[in-house]
C-alpha atoms as a PDB file:
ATOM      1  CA  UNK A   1       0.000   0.000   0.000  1.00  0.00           C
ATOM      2  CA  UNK A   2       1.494   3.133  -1.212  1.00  0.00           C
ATOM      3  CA  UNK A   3       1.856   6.081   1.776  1.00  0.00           C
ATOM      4  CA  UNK A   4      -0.334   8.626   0.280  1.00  0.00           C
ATOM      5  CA  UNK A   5      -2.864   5.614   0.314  1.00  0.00           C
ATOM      6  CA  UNK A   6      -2.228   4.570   3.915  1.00  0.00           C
ATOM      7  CA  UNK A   7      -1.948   8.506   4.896  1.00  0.00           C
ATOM      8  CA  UNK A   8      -6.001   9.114   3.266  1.00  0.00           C
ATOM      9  CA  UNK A   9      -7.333   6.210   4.744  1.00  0.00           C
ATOM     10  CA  UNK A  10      -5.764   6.483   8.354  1.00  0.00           C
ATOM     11  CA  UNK A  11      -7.461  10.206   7.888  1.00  0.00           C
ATOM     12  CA  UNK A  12     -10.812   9.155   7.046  1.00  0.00           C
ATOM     13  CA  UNK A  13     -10.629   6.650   9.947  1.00  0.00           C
ATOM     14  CA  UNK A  14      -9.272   9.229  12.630  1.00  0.00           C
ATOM     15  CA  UNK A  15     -12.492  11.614  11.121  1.00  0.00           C
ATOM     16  CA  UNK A  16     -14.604   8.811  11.618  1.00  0.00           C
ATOM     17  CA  UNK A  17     -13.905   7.911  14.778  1.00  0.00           C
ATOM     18  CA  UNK A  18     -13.929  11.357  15.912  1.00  0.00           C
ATOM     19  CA  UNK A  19     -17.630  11.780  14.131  1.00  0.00           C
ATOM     20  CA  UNK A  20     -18.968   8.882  16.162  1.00  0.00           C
ATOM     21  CA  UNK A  21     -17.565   9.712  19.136  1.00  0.00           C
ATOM     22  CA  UNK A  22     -18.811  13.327  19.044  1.00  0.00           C
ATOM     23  CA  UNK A  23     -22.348  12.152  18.355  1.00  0.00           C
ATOM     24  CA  UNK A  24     -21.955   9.393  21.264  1.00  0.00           C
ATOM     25  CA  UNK A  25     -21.177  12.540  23.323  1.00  0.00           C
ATOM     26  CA  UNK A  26     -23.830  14.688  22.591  1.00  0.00           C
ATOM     27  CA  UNK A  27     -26.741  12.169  22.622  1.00  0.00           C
ATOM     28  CA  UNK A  28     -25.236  11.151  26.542  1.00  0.00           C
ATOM     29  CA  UNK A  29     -25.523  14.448  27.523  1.00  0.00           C
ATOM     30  CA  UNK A  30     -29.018  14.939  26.213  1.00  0.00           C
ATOM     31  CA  UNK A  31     -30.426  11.965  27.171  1.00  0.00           C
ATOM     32  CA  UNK A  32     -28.872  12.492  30.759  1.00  0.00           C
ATOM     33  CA  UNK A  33     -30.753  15.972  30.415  1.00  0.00           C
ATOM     34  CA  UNK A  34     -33.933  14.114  29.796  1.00  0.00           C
ATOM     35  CA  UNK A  35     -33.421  12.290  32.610  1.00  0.00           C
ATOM     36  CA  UNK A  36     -33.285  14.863  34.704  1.00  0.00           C
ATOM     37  CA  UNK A  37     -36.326  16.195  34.278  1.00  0.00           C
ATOM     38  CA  UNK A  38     -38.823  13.053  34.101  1.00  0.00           C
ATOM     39  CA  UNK A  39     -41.506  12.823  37.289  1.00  0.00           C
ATOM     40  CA  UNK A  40     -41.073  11.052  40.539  1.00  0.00           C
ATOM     41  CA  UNK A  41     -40.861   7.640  39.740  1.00  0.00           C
ATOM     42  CA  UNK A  42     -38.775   7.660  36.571  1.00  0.00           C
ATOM     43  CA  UNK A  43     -36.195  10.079  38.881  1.00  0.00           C
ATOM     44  CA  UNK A  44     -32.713   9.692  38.851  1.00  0.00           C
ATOM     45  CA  UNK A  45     -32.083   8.538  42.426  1.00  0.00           C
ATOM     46  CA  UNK A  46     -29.532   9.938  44.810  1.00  0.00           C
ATOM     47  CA  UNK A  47     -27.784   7.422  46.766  1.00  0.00           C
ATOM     48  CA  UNK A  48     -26.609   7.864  49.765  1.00  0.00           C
ATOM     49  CA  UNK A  49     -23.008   7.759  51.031  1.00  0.00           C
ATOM     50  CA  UNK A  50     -23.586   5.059  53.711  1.00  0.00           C
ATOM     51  CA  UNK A  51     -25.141   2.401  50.662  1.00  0.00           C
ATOM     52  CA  UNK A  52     -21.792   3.699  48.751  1.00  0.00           C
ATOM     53  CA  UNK A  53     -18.863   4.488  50.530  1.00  0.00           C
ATOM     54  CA  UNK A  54     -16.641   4.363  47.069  1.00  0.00           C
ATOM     55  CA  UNK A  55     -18.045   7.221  45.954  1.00  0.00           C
ATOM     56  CA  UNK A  56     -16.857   9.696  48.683  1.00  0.00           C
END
């Protein structure tokens, strides 16, 4: 495989990647925005530091 071959398709890959992991990103933080906001029983629950002591 010549460079300049290897050289394009490395770059496509890299943009690629980058593409998919931008929109992976963005559609987290939305749907964790969504979250948020939905009533009482679909709430995101806070847990308390005694259940997890890790996460001090």
């Amino acid at each position: 495989m010549p460079k300049d071959e290897l050289k394009e398709t490395l770059s496509k890959t890299l943009k690629a990647v980058i593409i998919i992991y931008a929109i992976l990103l963005g559609l987290f933080y939305v749907v964790n925005m969504l979250t948020d906001k939905l009533p009482k029983p679909y709430h995101k629950r806070t847990i308390s530091a005694e259940v997890t002591p890790w996460l001090k």
